[in-house]
N, C-alpha and C. Protein backbone atom coordinates (compact mmCIF):
# COMPACT_ATOMS: atom_id res chain seq x y z
N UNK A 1 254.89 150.49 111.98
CA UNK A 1 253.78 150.57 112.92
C UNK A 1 253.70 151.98 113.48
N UNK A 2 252.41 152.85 113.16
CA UNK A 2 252.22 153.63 113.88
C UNK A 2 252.44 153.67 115.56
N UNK A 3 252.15 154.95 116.37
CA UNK A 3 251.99 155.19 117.20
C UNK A 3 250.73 155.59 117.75
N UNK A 4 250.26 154.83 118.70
CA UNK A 4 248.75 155.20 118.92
C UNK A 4 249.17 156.20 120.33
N UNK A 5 247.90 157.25 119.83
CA UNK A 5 248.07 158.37 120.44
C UNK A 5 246.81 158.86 121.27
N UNK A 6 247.46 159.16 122.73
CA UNK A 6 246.27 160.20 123.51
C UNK A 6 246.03 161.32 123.47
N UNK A 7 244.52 161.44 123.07
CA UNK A 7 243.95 162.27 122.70
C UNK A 7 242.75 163.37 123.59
N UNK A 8 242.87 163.96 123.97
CA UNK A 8 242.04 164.37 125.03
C UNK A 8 241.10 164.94 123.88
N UNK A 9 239.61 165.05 123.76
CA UNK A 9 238.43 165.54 123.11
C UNK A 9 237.55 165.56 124.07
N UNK A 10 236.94 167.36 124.05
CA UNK A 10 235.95 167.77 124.79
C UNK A 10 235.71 168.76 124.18
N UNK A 11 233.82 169.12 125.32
CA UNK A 11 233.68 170.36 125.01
C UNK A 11 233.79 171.27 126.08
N UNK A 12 234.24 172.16 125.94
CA UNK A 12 234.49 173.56 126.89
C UNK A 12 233.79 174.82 126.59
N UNK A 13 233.43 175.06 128.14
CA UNK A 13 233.25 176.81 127.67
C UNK A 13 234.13 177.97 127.03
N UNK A 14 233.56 178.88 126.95
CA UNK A 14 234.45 179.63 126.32
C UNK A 14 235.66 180.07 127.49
N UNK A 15 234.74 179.88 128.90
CA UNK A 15 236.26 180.45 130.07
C UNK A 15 237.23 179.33 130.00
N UNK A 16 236.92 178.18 129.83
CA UNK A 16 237.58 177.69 129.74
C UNK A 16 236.90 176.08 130.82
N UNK A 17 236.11 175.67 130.94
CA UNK A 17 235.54 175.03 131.80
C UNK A 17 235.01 173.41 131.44
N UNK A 18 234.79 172.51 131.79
CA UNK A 18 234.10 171.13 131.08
C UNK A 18 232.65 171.19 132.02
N UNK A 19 232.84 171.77 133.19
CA UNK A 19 231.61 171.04 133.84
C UNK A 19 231.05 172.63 134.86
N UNK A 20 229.61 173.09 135.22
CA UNK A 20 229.37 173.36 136.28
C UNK A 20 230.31 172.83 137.65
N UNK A 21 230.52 173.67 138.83
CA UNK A 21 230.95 173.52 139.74
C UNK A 21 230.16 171.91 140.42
N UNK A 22 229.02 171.74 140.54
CA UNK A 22 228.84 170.49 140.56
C UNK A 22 228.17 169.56 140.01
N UNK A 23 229.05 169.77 138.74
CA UNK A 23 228.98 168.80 137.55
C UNK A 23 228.21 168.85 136.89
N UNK A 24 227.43 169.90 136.69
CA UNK A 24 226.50 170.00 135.37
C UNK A 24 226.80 170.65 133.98
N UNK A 25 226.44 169.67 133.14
CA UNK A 25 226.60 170.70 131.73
C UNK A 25 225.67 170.62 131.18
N UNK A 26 224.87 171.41 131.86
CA UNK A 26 223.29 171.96 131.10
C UNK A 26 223.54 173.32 130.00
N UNK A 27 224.90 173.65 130.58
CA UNK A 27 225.39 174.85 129.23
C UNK A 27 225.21 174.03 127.59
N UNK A 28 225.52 172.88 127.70
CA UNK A 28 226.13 171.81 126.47
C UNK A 28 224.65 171.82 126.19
N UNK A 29 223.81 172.01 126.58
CA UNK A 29 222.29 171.33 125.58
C UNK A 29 221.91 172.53 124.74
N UNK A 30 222.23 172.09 123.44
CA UNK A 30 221.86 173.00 122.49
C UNK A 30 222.04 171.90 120.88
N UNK A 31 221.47 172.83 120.05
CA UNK A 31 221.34 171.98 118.72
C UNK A 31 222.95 171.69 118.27
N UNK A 32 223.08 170.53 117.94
CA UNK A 32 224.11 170.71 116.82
C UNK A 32 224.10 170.05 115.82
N UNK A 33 224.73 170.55 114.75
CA UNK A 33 225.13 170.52 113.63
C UNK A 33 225.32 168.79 113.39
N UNK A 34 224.88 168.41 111.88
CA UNK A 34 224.87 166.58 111.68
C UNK A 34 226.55 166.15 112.09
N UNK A 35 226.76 165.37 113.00
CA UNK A 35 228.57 164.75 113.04
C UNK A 35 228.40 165.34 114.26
N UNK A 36 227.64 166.05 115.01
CA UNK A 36 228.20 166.32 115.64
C UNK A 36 229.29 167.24 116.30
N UNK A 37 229.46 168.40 115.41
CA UNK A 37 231.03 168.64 115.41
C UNK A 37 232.46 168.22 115.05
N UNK A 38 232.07 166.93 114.89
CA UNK A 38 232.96 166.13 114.20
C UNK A 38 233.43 164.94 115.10
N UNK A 39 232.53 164.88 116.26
CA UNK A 39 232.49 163.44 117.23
C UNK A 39 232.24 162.24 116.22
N UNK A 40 231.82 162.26 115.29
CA UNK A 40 231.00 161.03 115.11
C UNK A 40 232.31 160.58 114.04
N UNK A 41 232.99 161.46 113.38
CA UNK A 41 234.35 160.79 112.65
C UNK A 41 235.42 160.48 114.20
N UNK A 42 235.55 161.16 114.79
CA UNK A 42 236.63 161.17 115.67
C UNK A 42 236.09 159.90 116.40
N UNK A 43 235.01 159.21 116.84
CA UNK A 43 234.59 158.05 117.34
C UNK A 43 235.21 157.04 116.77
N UNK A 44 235.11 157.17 115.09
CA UNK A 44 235.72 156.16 114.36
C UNK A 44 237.15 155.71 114.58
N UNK A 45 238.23 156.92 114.94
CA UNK A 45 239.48 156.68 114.96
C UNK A 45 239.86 155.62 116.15
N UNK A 46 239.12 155.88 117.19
CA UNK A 46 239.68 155.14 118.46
C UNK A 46 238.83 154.08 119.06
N UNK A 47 239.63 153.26 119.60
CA UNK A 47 239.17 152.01 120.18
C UNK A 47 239.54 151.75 121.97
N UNK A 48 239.76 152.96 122.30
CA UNK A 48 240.09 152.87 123.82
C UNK A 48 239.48 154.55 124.58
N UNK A 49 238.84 154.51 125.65
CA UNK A 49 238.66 155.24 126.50
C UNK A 49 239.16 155.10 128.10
N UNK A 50 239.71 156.72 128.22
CA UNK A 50 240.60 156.45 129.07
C UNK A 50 239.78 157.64 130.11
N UNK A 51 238.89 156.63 131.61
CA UNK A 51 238.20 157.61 132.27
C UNK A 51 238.60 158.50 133.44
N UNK A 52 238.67 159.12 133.86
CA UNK A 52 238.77 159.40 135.97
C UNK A 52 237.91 158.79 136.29
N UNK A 53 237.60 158.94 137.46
CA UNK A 53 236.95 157.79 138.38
C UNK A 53 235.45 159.14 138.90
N UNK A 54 235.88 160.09 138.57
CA UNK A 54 234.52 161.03 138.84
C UNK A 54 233.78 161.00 138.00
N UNK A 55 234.48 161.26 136.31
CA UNK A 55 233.66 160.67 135.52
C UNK A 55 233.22 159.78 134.76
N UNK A 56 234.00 158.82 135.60
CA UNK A 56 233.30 157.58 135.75
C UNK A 56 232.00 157.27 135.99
N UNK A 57 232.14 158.19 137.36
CA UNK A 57 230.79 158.01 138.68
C UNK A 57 229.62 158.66 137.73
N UNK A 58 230.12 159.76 137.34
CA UNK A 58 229.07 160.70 136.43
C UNK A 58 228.37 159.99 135.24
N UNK A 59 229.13 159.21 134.74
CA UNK A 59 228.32 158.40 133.71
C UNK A 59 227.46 157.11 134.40
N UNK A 60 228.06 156.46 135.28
CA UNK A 60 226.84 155.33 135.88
C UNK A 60 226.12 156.12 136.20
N UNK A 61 226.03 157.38 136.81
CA UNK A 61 225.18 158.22 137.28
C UNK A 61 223.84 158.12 136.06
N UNK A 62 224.58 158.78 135.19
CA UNK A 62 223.67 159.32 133.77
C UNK A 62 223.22 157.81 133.08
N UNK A 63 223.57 156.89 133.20
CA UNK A 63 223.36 155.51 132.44
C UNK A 63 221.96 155.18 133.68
N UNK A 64 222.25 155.16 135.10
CA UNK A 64 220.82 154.58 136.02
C UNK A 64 219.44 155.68 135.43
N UNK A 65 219.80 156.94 135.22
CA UNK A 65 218.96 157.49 134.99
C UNK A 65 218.09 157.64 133.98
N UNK A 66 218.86 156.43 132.79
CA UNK A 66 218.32 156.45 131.23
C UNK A 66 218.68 157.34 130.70
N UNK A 67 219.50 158.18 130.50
CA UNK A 67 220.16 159.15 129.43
C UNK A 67 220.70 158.71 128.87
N UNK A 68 220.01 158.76 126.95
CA UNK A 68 220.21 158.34 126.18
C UNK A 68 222.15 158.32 125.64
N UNK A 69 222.39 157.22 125.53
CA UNK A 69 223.83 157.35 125.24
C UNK A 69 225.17 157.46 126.17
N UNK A 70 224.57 157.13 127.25
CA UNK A 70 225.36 156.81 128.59
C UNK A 70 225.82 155.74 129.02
N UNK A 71 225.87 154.73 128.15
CA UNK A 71 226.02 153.38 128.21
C UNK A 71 227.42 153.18 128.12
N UNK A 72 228.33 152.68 128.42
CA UNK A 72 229.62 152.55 128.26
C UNK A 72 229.68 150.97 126.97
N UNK A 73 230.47 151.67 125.50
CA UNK A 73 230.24 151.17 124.94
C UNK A 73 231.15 150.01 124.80
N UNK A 74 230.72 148.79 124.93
CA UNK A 74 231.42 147.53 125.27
C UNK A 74 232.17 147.06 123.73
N UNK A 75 231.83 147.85 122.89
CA UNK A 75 232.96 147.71 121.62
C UNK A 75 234.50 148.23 121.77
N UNK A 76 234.56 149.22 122.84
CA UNK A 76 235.50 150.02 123.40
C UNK A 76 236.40 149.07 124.46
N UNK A 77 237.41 149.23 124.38
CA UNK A 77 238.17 149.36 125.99
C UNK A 77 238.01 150.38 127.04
N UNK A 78 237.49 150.19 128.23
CA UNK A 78 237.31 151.47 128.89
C UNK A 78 238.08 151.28 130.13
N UNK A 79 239.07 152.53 130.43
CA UNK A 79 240.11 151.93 131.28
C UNK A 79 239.23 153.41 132.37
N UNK A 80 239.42 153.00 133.43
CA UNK A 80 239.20 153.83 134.75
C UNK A 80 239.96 153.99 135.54
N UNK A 81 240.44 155.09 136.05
CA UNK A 81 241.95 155.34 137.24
C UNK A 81 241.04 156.08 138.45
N UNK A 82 241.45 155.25 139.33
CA UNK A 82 241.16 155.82 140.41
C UNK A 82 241.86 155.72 141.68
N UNK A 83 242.07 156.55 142.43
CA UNK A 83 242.94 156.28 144.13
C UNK A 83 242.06 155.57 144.96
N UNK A 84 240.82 155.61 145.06
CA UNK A 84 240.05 155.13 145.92
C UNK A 84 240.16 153.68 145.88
N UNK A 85 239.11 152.97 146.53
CA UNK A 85 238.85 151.62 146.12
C UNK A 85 238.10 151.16 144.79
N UNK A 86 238.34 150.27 144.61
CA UNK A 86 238.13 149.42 142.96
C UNK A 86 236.64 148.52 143.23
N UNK A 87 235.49 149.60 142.82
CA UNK A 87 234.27 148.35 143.39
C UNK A 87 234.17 147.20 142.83
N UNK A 88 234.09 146.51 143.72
CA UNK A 88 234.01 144.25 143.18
C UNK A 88 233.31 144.28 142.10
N UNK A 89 232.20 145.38 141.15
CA UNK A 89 231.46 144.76 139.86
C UNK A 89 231.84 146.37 139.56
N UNK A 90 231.84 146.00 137.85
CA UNK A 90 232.06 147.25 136.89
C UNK A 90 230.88 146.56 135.79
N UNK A 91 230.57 147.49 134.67
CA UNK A 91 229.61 147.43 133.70
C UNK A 91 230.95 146.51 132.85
N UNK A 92 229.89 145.48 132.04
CA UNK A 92 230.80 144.80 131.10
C UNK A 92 231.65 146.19 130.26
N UNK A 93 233.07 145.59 129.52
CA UNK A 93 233.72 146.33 129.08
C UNK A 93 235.01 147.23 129.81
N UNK A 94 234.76 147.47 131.33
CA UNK A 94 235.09 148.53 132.11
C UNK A 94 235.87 148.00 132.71
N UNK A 95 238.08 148.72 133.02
CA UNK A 95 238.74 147.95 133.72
C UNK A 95 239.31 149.28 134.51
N UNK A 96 239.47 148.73 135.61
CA UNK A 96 239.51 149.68 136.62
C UNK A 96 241.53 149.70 136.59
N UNK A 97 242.14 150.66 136.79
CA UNK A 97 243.29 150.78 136.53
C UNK A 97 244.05 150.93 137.86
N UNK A 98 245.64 150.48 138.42
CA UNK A 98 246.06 150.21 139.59
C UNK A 98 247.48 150.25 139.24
N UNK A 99 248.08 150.42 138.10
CA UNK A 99 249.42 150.98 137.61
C UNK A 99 249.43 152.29 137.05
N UNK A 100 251.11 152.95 137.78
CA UNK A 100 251.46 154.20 137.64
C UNK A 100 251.15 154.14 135.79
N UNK A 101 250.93 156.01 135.60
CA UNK A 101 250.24 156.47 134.34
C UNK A 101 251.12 156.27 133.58
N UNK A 102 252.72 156.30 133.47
CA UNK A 102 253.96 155.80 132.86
C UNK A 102 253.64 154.85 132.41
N UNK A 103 253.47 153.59 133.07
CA UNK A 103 253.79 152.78 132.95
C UNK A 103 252.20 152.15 131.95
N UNK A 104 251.64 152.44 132.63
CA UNK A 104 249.74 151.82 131.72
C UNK A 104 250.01 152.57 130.36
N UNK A 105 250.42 154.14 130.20
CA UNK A 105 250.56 154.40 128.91
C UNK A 105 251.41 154.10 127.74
N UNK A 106 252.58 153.29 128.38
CA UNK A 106 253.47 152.85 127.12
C UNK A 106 253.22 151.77 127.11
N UNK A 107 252.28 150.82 128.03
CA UNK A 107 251.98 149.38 128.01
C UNK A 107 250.52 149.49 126.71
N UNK A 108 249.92 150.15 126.83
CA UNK A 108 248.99 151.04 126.05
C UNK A 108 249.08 151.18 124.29
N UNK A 109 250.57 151.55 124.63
CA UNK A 109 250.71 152.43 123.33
C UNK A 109 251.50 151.47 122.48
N UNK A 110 252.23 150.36 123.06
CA UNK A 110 252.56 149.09 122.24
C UNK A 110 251.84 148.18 122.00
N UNK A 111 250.44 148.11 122.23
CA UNK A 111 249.28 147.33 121.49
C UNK A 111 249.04 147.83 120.13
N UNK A 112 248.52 147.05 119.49
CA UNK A 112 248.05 146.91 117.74
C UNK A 112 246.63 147.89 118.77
N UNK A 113 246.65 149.00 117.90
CA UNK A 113 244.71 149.57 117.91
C UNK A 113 244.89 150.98 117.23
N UNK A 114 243.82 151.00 117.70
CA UNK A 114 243.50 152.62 116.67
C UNK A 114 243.89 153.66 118.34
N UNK A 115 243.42 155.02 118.14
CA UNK A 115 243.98 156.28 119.05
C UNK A 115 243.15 155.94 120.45
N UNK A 116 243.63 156.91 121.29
CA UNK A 116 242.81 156.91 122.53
C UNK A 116 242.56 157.70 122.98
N UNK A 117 241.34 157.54 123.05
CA UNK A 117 240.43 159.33 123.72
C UNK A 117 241.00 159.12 125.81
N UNK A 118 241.16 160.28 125.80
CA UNK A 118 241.02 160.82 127.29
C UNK A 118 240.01 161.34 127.42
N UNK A 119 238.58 160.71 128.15
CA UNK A 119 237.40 161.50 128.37
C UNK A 119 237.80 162.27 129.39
N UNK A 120 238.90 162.26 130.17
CA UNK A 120 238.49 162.75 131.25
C UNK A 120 238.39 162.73 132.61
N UNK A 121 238.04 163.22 133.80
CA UNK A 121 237.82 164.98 133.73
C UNK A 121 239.11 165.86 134.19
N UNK A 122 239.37 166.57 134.79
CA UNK A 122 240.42 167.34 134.90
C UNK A 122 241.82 167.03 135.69
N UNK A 123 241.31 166.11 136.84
CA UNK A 123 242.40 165.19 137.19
C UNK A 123 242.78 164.49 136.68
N UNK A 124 242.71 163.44 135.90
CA UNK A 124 243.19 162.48 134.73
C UNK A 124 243.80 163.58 134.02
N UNK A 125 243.20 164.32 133.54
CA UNK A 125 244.51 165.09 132.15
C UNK A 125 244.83 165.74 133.11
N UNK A 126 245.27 166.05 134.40
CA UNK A 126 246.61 166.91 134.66
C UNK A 126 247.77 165.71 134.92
N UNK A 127 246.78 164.63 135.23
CA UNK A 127 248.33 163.64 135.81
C UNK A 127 248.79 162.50 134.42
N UNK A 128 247.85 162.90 133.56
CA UNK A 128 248.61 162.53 132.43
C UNK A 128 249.38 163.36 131.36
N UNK A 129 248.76 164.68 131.82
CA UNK A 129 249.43 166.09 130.85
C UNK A 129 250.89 165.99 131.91
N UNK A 130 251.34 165.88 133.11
CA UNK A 130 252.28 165.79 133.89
C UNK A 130 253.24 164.92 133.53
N UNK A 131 252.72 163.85 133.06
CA UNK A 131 253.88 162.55 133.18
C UNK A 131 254.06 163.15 131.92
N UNK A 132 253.32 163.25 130.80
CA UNK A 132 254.13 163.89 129.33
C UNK A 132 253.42 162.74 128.28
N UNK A 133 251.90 163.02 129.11
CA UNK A 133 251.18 161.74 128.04
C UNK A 133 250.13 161.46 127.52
N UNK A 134 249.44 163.16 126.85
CA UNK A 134 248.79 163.41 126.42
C UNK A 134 249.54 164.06 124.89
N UNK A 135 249.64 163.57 123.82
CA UNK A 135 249.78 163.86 122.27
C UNK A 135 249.03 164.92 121.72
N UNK A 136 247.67 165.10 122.02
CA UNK A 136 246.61 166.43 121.22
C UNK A 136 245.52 166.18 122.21
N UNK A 137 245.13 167.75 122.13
CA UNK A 137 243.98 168.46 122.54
C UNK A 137 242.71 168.65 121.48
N UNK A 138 241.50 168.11 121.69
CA UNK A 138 240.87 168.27 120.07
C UNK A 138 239.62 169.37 121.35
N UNK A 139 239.42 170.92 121.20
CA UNK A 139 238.65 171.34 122.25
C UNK A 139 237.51 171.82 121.12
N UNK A 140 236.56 171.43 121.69
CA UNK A 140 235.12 171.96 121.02
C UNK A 140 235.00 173.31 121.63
N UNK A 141 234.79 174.86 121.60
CA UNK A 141 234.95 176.05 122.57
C UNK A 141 233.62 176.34 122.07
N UNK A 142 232.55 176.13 123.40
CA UNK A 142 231.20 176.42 123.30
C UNK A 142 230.99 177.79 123.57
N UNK A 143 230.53 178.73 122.81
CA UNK A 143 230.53 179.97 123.04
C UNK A 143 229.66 180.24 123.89
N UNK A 144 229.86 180.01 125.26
CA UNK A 144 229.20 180.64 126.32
C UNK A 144 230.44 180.53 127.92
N UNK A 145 230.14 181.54 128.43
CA UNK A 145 230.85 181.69 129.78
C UNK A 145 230.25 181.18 130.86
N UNK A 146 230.13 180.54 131.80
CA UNK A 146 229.85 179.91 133.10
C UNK A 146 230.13 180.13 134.11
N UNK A 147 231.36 181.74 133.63
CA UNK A 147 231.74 181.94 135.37
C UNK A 147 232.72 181.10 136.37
N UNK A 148 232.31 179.81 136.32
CA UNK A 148 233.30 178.96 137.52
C UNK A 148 232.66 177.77 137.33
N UNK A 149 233.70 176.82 137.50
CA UNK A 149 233.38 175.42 137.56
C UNK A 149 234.28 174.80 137.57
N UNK A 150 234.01 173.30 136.55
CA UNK A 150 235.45 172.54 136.47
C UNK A 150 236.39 173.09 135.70
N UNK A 151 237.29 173.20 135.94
CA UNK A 151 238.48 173.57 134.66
C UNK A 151 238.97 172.55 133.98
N UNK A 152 239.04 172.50 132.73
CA UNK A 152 239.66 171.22 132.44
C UNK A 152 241.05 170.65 132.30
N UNK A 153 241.74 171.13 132.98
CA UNK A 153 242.69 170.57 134.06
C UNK A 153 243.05 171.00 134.75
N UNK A 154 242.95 170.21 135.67
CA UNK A 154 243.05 170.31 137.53
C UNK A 154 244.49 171.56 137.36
N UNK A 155 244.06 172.42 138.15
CA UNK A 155 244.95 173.28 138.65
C UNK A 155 246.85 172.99 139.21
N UNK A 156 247.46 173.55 139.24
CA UNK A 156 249.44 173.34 139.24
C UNK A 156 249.85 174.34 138.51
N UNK A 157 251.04 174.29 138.64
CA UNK A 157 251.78 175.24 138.27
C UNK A 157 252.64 174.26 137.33
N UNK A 158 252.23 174.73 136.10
CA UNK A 158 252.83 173.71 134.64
C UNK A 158 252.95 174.93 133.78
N UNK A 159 253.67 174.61 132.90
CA UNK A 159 253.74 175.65 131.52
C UNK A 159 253.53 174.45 130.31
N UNK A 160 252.83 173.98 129.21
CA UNK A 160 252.65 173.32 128.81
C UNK A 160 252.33 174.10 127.22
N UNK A 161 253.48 173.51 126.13
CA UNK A 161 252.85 174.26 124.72
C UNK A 161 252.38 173.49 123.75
N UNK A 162 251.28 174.23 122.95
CA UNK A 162 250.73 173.76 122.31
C UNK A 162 250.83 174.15 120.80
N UNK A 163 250.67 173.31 119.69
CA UNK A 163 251.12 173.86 118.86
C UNK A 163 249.57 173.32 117.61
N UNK A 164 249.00 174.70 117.31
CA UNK A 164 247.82 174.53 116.26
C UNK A 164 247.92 173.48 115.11
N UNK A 165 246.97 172.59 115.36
CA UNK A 165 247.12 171.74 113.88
C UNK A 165 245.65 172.32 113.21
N UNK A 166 245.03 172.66 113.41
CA UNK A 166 243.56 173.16 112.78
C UNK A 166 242.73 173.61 113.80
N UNK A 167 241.91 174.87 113.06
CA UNK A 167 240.65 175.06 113.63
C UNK A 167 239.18 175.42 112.88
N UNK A 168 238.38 174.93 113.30
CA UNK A 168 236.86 175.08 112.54
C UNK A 168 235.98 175.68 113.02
N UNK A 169 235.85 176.69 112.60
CA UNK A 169 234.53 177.37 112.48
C UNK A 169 233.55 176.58 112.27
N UNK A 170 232.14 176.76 113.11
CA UNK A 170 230.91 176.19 112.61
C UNK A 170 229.77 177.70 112.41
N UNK A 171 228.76 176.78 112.00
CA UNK A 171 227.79 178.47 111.67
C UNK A 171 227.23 178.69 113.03
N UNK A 172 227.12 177.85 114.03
CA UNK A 172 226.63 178.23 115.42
C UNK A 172 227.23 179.08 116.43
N UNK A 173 228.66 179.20 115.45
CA UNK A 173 229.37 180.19 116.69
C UNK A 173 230.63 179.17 117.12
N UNK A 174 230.60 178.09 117.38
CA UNK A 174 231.30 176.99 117.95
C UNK A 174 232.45 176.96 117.27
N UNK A 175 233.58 176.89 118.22
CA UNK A 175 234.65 176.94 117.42
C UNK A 175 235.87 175.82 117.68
N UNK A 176 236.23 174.51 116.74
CA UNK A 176 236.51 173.53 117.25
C UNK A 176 238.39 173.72 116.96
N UNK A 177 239.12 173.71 118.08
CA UNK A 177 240.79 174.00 118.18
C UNK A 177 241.47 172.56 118.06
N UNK A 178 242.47 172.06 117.16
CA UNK A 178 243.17 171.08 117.51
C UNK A 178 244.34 171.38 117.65
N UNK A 179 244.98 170.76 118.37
CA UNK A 179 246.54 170.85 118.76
C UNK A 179 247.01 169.87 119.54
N UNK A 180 248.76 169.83 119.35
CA UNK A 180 249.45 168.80 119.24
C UNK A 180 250.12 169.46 120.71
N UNK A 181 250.21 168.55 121.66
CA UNK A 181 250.93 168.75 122.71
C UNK A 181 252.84 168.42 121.98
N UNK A 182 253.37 169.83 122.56
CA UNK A 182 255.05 170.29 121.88
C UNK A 182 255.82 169.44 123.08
N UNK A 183 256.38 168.50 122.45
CA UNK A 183 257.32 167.44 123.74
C UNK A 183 259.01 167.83 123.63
């Protein structure tokens, strides 16, 4: 039996960023290439999404508003961590999470399934890059700078290595990095 593995996949600026300072990625609207970049295979691998609770908020946000593809897809497991309170209704599919990240991730990782994306956003991968429970980084590096915003992970003082498993060039400039978090 394999090991199913967390996977953090995004796209970033080139400084290094996921989001405008308050939360926009109007940088991200631009053409791309058929796959996607290679979302549309990497969709295939996994059967669990693992959210923060901001962007959480950010997607009901984008789902009331009708943006296409904001729907939280109920073929998925979608797990949500949050400190706050746990609102009494979630969108079918959606489980709001209330055990330490230790402990949800090896409870996690001894189920029968395919990989698990970390959508996200920068608090979730620092307190799961912390506990030692993030496996690979798959970063899409959108060639543009933004100056300031979100970073995609929350700020500390960590040293954390990474070790190249591939990278792809596209003809748009876009340059997609994978790597294996070094344990």
């Amino acid at each position: 039996m394999s090991t199913r593995k967390i996977i953090v996949e995004m796209a970033i600026s080139a400084d290094g960023f996921i989001a405008r300072s308050d939360g926009s990625v109007d940088w991200l609207e631009r053409p791309s290439p058929e796959g996607h970049y290679g979302m549309v295979e990497f969709y295939k691998t996994i059967d669990t999404i693992l959210w923060g609770r901001k962007t959480y908020d950010m997607a009901l946000d984008f789902q009331k508003k009708g943006i296409p593809g904001s729907a939280f897809d109920t073929k998925l497991k979608n797990y949500v961590f949050t400190r706050g309170p746990v609102p009494s209704e979630a969108p079918a599919g959606v489980e709001f999470v209330e055990i330490p990240i230790k402990e949800f991730a090896n409870n996690l990782r001894k189920q029968v399934g395919k990989d698990i994306w970390m959508m996200g956003g920068a608090g979730i991968i620092a307190s799961f890059l912390d506990e030692g429970e993030i496996d690979e980084f798959v970063l899409t590096v959108i060639p543009t700078f933004i100056g300031e915003g979100i970073p995609m992970v929350a700020p500390a003082r960590r040293n954390v290595s990474l070790k190249l498993i591939s990278s792809t060039n596209f003809p748009d400039d876009v340059v997609k990095l994978h790597y294996a978090v070094t344990k």
